[in-house]
Protein backbone atom coordinates (compact mmCIF):
# COMPACT_ATOMS: atom_id res chain seq x y z
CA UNK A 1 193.72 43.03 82.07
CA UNK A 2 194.81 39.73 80.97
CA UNK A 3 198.42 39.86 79.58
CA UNK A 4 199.74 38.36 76.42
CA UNK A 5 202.76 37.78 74.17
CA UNK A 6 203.32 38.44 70.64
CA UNK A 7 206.71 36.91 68.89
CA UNK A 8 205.97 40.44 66.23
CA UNK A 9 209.26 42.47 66.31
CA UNK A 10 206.37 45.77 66.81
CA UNK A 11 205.27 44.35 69.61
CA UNK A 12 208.33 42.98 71.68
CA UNK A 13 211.48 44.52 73.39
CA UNK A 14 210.52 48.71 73.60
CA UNK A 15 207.30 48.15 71.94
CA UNK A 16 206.05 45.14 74.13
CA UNK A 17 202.30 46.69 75.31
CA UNK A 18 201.93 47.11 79.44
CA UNK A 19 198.45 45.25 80.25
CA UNK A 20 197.82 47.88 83.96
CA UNK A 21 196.43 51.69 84.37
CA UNK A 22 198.34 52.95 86.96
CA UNK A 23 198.73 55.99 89.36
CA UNK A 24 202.03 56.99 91.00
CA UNK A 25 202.49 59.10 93.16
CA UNK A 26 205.54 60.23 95.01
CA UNK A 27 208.34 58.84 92.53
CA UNK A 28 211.54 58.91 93.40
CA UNK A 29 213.79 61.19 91.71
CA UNK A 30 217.56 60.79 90.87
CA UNK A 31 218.97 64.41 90.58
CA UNK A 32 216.95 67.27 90.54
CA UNK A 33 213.54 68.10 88.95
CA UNK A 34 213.89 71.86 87.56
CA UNK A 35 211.71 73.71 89.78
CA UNK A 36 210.32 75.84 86.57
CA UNK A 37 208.59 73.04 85.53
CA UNK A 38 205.04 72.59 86.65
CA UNK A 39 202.43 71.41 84.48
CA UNK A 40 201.97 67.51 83.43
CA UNK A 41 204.00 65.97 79.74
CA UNK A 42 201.30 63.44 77.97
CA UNK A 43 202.84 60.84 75.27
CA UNK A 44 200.42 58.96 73.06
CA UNK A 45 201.12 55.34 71.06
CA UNK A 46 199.99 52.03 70.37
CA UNK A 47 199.62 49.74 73.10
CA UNK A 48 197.01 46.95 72.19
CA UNK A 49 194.53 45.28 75.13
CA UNK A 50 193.58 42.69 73.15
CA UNK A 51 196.23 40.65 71.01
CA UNK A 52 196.09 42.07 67.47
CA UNK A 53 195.47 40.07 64.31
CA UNK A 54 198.02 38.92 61.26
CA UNK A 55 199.77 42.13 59.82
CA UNK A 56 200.33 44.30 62.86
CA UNK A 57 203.01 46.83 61.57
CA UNK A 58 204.69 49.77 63.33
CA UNK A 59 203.79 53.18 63.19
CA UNK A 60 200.39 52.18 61.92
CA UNK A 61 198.43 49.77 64.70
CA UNK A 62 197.63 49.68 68.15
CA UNK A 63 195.64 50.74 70.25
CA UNK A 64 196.24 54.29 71.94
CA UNK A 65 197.53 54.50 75.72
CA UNK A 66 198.56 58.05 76.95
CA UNK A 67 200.90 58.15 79.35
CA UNK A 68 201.58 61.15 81.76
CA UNK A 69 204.09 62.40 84.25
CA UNK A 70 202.72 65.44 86.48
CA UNK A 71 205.69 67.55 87.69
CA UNK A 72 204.63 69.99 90.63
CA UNK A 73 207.16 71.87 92.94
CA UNK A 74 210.15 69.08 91.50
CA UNK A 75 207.86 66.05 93.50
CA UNK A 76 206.38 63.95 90.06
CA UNK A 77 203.76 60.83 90.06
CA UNK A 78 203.04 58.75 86.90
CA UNK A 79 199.24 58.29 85.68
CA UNK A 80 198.49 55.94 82.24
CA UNK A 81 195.21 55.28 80.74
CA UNK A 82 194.26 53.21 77.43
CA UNK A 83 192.10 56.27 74.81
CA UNK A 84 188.87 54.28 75.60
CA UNK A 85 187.60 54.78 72.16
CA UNK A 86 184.00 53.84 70.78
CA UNK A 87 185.71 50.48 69.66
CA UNK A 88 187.94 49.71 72.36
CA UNK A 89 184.93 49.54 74.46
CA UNK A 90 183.14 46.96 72.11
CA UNK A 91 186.28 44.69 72.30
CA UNK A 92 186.09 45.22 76.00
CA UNK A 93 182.46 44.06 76.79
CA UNK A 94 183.04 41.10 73.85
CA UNK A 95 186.08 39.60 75.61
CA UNK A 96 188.09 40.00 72.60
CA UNK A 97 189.49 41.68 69.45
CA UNK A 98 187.30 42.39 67.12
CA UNK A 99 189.24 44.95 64.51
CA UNK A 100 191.76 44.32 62.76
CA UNK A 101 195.26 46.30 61.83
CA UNK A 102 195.23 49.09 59.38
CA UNK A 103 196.47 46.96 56.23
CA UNK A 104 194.33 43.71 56.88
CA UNK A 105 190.12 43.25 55.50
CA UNK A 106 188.03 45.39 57.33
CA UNK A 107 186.92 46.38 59.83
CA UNK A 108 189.44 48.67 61.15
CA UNK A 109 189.02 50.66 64.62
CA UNK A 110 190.35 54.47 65.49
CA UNK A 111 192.81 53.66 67.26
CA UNK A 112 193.66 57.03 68.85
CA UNK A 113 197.07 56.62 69.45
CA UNK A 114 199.53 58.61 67.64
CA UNK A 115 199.47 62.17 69.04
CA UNK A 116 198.08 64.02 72.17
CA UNK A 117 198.01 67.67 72.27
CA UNK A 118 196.40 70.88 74.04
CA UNK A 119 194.24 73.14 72.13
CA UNK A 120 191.31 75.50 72.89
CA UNK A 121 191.02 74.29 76.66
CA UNK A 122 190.69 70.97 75.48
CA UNK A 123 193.21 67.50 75.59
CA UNK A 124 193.00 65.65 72.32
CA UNK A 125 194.31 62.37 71.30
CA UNK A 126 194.95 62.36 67.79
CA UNK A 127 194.82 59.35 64.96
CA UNK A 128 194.64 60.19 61.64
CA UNK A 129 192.22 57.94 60.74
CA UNK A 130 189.76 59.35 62.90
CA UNK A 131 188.16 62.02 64.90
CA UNK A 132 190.16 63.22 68.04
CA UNK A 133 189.22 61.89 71.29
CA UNK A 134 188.67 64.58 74.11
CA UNK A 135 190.46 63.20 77.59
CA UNK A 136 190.76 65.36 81.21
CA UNK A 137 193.76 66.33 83.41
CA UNK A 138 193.00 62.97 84.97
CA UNK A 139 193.52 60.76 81.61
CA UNK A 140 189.50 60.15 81.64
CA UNK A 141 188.02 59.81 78.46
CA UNK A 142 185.49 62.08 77.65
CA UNK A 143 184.65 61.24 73.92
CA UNK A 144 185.09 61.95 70.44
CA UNK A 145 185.20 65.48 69.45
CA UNK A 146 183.82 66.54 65.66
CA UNK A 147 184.55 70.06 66.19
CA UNK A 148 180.80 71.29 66.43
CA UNK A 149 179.90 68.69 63.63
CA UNK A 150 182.34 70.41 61.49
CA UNK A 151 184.69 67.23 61.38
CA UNK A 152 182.67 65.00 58.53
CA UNK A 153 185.78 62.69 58.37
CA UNK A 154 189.29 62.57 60.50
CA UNK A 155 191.53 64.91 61.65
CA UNK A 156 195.91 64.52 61.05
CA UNK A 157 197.61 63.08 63.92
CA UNK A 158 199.72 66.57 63.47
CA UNK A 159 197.83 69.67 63.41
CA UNK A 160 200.15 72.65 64.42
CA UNK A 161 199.59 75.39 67.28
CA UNK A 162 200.75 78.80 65.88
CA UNK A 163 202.17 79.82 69.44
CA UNK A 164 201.61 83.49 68.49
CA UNK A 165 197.38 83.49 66.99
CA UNK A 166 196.59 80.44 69.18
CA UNK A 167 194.97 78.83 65.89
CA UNK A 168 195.26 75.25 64.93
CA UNK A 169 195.86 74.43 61.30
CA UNK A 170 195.82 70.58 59.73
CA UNK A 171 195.85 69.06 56.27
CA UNK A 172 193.63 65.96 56.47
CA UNK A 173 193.81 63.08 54.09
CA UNK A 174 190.88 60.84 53.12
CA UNK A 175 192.71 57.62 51.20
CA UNK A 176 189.37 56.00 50.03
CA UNK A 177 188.10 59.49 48.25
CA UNK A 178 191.65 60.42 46.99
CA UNK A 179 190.89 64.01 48.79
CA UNK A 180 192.99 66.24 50.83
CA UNK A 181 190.79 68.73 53.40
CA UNK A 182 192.69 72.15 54.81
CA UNK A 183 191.50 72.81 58.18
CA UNK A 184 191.83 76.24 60.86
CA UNK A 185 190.55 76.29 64.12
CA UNK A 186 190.68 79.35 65.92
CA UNK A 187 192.10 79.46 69.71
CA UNK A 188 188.28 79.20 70.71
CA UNK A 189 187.90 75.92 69.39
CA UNK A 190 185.71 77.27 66.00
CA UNK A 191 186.46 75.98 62.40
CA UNK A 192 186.96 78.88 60.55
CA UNK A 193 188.56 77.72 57.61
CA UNK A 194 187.17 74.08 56.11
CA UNK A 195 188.55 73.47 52.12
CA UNK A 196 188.32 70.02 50.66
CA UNK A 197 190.53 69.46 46.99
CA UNK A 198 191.38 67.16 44.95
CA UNK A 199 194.95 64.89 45.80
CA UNK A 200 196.93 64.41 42.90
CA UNK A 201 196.94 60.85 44.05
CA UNK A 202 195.86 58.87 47.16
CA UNK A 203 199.08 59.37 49.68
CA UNK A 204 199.88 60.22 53.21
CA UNK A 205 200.24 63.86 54.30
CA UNK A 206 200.90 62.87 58.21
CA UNK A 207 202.86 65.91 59.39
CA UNK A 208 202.57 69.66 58.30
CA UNK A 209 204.98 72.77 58.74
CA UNK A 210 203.42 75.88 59.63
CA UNK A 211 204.86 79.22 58.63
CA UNK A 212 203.77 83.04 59.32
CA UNK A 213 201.97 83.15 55.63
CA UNK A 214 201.55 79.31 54.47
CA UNK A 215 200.84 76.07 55.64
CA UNK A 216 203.43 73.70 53.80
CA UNK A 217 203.07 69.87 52.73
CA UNK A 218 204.40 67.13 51.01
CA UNK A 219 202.87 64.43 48.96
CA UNK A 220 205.22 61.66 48.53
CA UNK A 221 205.16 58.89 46.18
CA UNK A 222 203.70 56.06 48.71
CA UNK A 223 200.94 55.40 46.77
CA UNK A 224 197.43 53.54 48.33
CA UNK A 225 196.20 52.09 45.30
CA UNK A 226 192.81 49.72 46.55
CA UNK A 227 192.73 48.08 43.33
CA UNK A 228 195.80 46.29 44.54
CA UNK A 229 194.10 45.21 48.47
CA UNK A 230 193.38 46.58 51.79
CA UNK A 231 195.39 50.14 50.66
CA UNK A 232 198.60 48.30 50.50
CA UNK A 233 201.13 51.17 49.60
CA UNK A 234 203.57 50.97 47.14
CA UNK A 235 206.94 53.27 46.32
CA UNK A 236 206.73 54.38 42.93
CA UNK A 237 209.20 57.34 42.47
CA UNK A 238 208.46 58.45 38.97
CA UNK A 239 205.52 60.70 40.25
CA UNK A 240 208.01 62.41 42.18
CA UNK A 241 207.13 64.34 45.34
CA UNK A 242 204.38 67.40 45.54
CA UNK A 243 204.97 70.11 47.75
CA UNK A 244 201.35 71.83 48.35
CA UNK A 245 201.46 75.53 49.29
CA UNK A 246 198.38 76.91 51.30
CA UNK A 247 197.94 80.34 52.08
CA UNK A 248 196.97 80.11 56.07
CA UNK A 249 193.94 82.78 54.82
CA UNK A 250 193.16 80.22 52.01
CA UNK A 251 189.19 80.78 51.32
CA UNK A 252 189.12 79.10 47.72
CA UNK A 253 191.10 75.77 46.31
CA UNK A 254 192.17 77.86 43.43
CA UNK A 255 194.36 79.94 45.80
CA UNK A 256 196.31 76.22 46.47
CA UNK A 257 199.75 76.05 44.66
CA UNK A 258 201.29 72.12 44.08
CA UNK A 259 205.39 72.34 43.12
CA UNK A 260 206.97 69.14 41.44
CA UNK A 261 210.34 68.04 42.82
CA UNK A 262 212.27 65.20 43.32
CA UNK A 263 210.64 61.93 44.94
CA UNK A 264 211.43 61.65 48.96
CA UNK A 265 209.43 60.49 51.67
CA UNK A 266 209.15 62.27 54.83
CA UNK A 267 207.14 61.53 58.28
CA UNK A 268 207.58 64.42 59.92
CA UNK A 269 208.65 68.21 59.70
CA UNK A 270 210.52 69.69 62.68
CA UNK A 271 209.99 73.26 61.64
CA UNK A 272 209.14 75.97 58.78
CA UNK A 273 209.52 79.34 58.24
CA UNK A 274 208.76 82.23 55.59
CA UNK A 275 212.13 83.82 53.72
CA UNK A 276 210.64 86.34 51.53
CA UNK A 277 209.74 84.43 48.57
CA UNK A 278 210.62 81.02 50.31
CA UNK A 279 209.39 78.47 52.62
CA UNK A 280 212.18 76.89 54.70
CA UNK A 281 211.51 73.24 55.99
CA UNK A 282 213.68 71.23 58.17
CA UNK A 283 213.14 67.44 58.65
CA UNK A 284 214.00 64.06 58.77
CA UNK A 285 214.32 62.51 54.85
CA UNK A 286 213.93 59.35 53.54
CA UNK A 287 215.27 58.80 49.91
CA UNK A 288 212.14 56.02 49.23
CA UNK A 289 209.80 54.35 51.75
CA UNK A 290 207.79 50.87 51.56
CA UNK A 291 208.10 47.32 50.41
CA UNK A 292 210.79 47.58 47.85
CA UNK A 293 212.15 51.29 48.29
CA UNK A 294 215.41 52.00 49.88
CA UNK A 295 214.88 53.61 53.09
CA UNK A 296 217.91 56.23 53.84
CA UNK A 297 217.07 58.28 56.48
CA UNK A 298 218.90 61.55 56.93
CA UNK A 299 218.18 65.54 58.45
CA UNK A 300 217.37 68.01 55.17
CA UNK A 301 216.75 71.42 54.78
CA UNK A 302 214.20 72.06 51.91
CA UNK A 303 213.93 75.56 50.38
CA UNK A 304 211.41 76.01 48.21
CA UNK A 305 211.10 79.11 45.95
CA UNK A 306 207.59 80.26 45.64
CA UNK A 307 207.57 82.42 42.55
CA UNK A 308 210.02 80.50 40.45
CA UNK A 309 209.38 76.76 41.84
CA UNK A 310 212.62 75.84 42.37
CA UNK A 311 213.82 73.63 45.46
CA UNK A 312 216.98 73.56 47.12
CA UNK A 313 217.46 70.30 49.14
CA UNK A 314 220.45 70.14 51.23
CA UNK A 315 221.61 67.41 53.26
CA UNK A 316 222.31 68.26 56.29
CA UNK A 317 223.56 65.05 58.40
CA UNK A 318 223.58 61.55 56.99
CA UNK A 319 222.98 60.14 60.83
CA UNK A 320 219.29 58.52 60.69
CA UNK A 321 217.10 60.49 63.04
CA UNK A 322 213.48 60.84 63.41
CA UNK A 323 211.09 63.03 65.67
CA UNK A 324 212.36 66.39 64.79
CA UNK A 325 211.09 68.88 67.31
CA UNK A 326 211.70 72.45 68.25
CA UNK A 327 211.03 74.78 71.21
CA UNK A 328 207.28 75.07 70.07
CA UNK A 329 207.38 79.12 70.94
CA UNK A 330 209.31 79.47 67.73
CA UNK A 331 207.22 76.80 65.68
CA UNK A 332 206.35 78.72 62.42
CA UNK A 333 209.69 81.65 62.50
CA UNK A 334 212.91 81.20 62.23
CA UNK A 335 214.15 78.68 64.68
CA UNK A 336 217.54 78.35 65.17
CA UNK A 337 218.05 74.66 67.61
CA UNK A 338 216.17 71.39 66.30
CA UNK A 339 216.13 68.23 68.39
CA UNK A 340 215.55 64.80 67.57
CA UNK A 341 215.74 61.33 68.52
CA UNK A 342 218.97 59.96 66.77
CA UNK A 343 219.85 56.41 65.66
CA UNK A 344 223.56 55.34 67.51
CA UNK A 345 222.80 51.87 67.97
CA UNK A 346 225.85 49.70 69.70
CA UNK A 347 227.62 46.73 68.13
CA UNK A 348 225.19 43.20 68.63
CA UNK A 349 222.10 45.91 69.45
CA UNK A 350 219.27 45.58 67.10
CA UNK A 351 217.10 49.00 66.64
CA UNK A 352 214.29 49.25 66.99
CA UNK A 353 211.86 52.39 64.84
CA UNK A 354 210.76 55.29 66.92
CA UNK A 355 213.13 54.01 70.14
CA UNK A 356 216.54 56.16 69.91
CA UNK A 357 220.12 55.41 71.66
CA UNK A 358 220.56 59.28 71.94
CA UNK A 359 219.48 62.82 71.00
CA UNK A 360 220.99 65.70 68.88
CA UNK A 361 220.99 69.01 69.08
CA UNK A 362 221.94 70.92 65.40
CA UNK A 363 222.48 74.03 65.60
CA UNK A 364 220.81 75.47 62.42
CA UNK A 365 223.18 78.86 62.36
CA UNK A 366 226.56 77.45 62.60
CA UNK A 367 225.85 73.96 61.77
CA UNK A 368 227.20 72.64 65.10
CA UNK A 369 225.51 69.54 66.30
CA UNK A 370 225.63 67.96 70.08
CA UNK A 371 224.53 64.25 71.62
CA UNK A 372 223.81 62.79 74.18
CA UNK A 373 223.97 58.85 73.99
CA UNK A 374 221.92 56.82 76.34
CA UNK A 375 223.90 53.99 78.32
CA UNK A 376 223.88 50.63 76.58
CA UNK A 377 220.13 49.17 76.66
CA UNK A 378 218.68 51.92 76.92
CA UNK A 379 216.05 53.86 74.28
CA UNK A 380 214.04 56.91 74.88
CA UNK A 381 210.96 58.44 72.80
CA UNK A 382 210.53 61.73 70.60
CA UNK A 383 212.51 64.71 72.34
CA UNK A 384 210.08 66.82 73.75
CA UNK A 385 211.00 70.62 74.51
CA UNK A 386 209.89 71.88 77.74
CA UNK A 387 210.23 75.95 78.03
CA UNK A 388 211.59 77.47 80.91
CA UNK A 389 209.35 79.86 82.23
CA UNK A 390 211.98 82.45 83.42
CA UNK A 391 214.21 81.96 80.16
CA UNK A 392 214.10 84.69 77.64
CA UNK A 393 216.12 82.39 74.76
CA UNK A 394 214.67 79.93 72.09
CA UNK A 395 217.26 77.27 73.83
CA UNK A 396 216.38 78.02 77.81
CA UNK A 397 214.43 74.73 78.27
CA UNK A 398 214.85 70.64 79.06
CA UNK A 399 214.24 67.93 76.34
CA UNK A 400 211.86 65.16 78.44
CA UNK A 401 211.55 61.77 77.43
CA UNK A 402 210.35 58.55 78.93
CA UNK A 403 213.43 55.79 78.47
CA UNK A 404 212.79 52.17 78.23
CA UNK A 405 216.07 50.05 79.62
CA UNK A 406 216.24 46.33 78.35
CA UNK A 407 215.11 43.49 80.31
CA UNK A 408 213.66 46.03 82.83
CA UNK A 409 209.97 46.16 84.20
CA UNK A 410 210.53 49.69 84.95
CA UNK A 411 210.75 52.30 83.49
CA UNK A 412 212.29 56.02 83.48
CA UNK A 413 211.43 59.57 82.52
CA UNK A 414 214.36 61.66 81.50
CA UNK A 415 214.96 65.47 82.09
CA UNK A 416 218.31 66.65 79.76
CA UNK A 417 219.28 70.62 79.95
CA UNK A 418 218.08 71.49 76.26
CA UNK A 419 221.63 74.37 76.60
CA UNK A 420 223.64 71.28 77.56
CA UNK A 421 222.65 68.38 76.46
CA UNK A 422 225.54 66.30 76.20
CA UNK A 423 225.98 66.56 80.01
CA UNK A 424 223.38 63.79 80.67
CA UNK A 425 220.38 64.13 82.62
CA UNK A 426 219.53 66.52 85.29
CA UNK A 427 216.96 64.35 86.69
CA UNK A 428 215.64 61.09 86.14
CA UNK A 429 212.14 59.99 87.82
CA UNK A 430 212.16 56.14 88.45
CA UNK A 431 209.03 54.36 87.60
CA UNK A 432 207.59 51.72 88.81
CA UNK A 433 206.49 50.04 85.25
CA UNK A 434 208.19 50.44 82.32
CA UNK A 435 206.53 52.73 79.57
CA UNK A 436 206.57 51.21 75.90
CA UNK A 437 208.36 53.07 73.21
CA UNK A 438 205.54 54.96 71.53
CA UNK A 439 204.49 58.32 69.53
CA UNK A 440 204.30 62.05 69.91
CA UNK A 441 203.42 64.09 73.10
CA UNK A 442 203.15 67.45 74.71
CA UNK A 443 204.62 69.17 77.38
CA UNK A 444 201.77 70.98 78.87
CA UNK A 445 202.62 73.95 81.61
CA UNK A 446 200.29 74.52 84.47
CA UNK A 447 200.01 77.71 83.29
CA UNK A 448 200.01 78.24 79.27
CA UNK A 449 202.05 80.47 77.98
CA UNK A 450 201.01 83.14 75.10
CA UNK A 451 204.13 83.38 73.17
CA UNK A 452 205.08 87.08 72.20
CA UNK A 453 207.71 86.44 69.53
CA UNK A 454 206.51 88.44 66.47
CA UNK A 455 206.54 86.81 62.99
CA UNK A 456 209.52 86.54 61.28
């Protein structure tokens, strides 16, 4: 691959693309590798071939690399390979780019880079302005999946897994139609549930929380009006935000509920849960988002009253994090630990989005709240939680992360003790190329575990 440089803050420092496909084997390893762990942790995000086009923005370009470190008996090799999407293979045989990034004229690509997950026997890399691509063990593409034809459109970048029924539920957005599609798919890989409605107005939904009874959304006031260009978005609070309610069982769009609350933006929810007549949400909160908006970014818990509408939002740390994650066993019940990629940048360092200086742990019962700062120059990715098989509590685990050190062609991948995390690393695997900051990921156990937890 012929390499390139781009002087575009999303593509230098952490987010400067890697132009090989490599495969590692028999990486060195500082510390030691839990034994537990066997199985292989996939990351997604944007890594462009080809050198993009005026307007290339962060989270919203790229073109999708997965990246993936196979852990067996504590030995570990490294494996990458670029999501070699419908369009990615035109570029390829023309010798250049041809599509251009999401908020320039058409045409745009799916880019396949935001998300990779496990469901129904089947890897996925997920973009939500697209159909998932189906990839092996081996990080081969095998092509687009439509979900038996069922998928007219895309699919979100972040459907959830209820650990317990094995189903996968997703609200997908369609910006050009101004529609909003609920989506189940049963742990055999069938569509079982398939509602399209109308949006109150054309905005993102990118992440969803998933509880025992509802899935949860919100509709925030980052409007894509195309009268004003290529779905430029613009911050106008005065709508206010719209939490949509779906019963999981949902069979008609009159069964929907919308509540109005105060305007907010939010990427991503780390977890939800059913309280009686309320649906808890924990997440990372931005109090406006876009050209113009301010952008504070703190941790919230959101409790919204079903019968009476009311919402309770309650700050819950004013340190900007991002990436909110949970040990995925509890995803949809009462969780009590959240993780997430926290910003503790040093004096003269310049963050970057989506690449962290530490992680947190809060502790959602007593409030307590634990880090772990990386050494100067150094940023890691979303926190990933990796159960231990033999553990029996929602915190018996390791957070794993691939870290990206300044000035350094290689790279790490990070093991932390999810019940100790300010202790540092337990292991680190030493790579021999650096792996850009990027997306979301899985970790994905040898042998899948069926969680038994019972709703709550």
């Amino acid at each position: 691959m012929q390499p390139w440089h781009s002087d575009n803050p999303a593509l230098t420092n952490a987010f400067a693309p890697v132009f090989d496909e490599r495969n590692d084997t028999d990486l060195q390893v500082d510390g030691a590798l839990p034994a537990c762990l066997n199985g292989v942790f996939m990351r997604n995000g944007p890594n462009p071939q080809f050198e993009p086009g005026p307007g290339y923005a962060y989270p919203y370009d790229g073109t999708g690399m997965v990246h993936a470190l196979y852990l067996d008996a504590g030995r570990a090799r490294y494996r990458n390979r670029w999501v070699l999407t419908r369009e990615l293979q035109e570029e390829r045989q023309a010798g250049h780019r041809i599509y251009n990034p999401t908020f320039a004229p058409p045409p745009q690509a799916n880019l396949a880079n935001t998300n990779v997950l496990r469901h129904a026997g089947k890897i996925l890399a997920l973009y939500e302005g697209g159909c998932p691509y189906e990839m092996d063990d081996s990080l081969s593409t095998v092509g687009p999946d439509t979900l038996q034809g069922r998928l007219a459109g895309s699919l979100s970048a972040h459907p959830k897994v209820d650990p317990a029924s094995g189903e996968m539920l997703a609200v997908n957005y369609d910006l050009a139609a101004g529609t909003l599609e609920y989506l189940r798919v049963n742990a055999s890989g069938q569509v079982d549930r398939q509602l399209r409605f109308a949006s109150p107005w054309p905005g993102l939904i990118h992440d969803i929380g998933l509880t025992s009874t509802h899935v949860a959304a919100f509709l925030c006031p980052l409007v894509f009006d195309f009268s004003r260009g290529p779905a430029a978005p613009a911050w106008e609070p005065r709508r206010g935000t719209r939490i949509l309610l779906i019963p999981r069982d949902c069979t008609d769009p009159g069964q929907i509920r919308w509540i109005q609350t105060e305007p907010f933006f939010n990427w991503h929810i780390a977890n939800a849960h059913t309280d009686g007549d309320v649906i808890e949400a924990v997440m990372p909160w931005y109090d406006g988002y876009g050209p113009g908006a301010r952008k504070r970014l703190e941790l919230h818990r959101l409790r919204v009253h079903m019968d009476s509408g009311r919402v309770e939002d309650q700050a819950l740390d004013d340190q900007p994090c991002e990436f909110g994650r949970i040990n995925d066993a509890w995803l949809g019940r009462r969780a009590r630990y959240c993780y997430v990629g926290l910003r503790a940048p040093r004096p003269g360092e310049t963050p970057q989005p989506g690449a962290f200086e530490a992680f947190a742990r809060y502790d959602m019962t007593t409030g307590a709240k634990t880090v772990f700062r990386l050494p100067a120059g150094q940023t890691a990715c979303e926190p990933v939680f990796a159960a231990d098989p033999g553990g029996a509590g929602e915190a018996d685990g390791y957070i794993l992360s691939f870290v990206h050190a300044e000035h350094d062609e290689r790279g790490w991948f990070m093991v932390l003790d999810a019940r100790d995390l300010a202790a540092g690393p337990v292991a680190q695997v030493r790579l021999p190329r650096r792996v850009p900051a990027g997306l979301h990921g899985s970790w994905m156990p040898a042998t899948p575990a069926r969680s038994d937890h019972p709703r709550r």
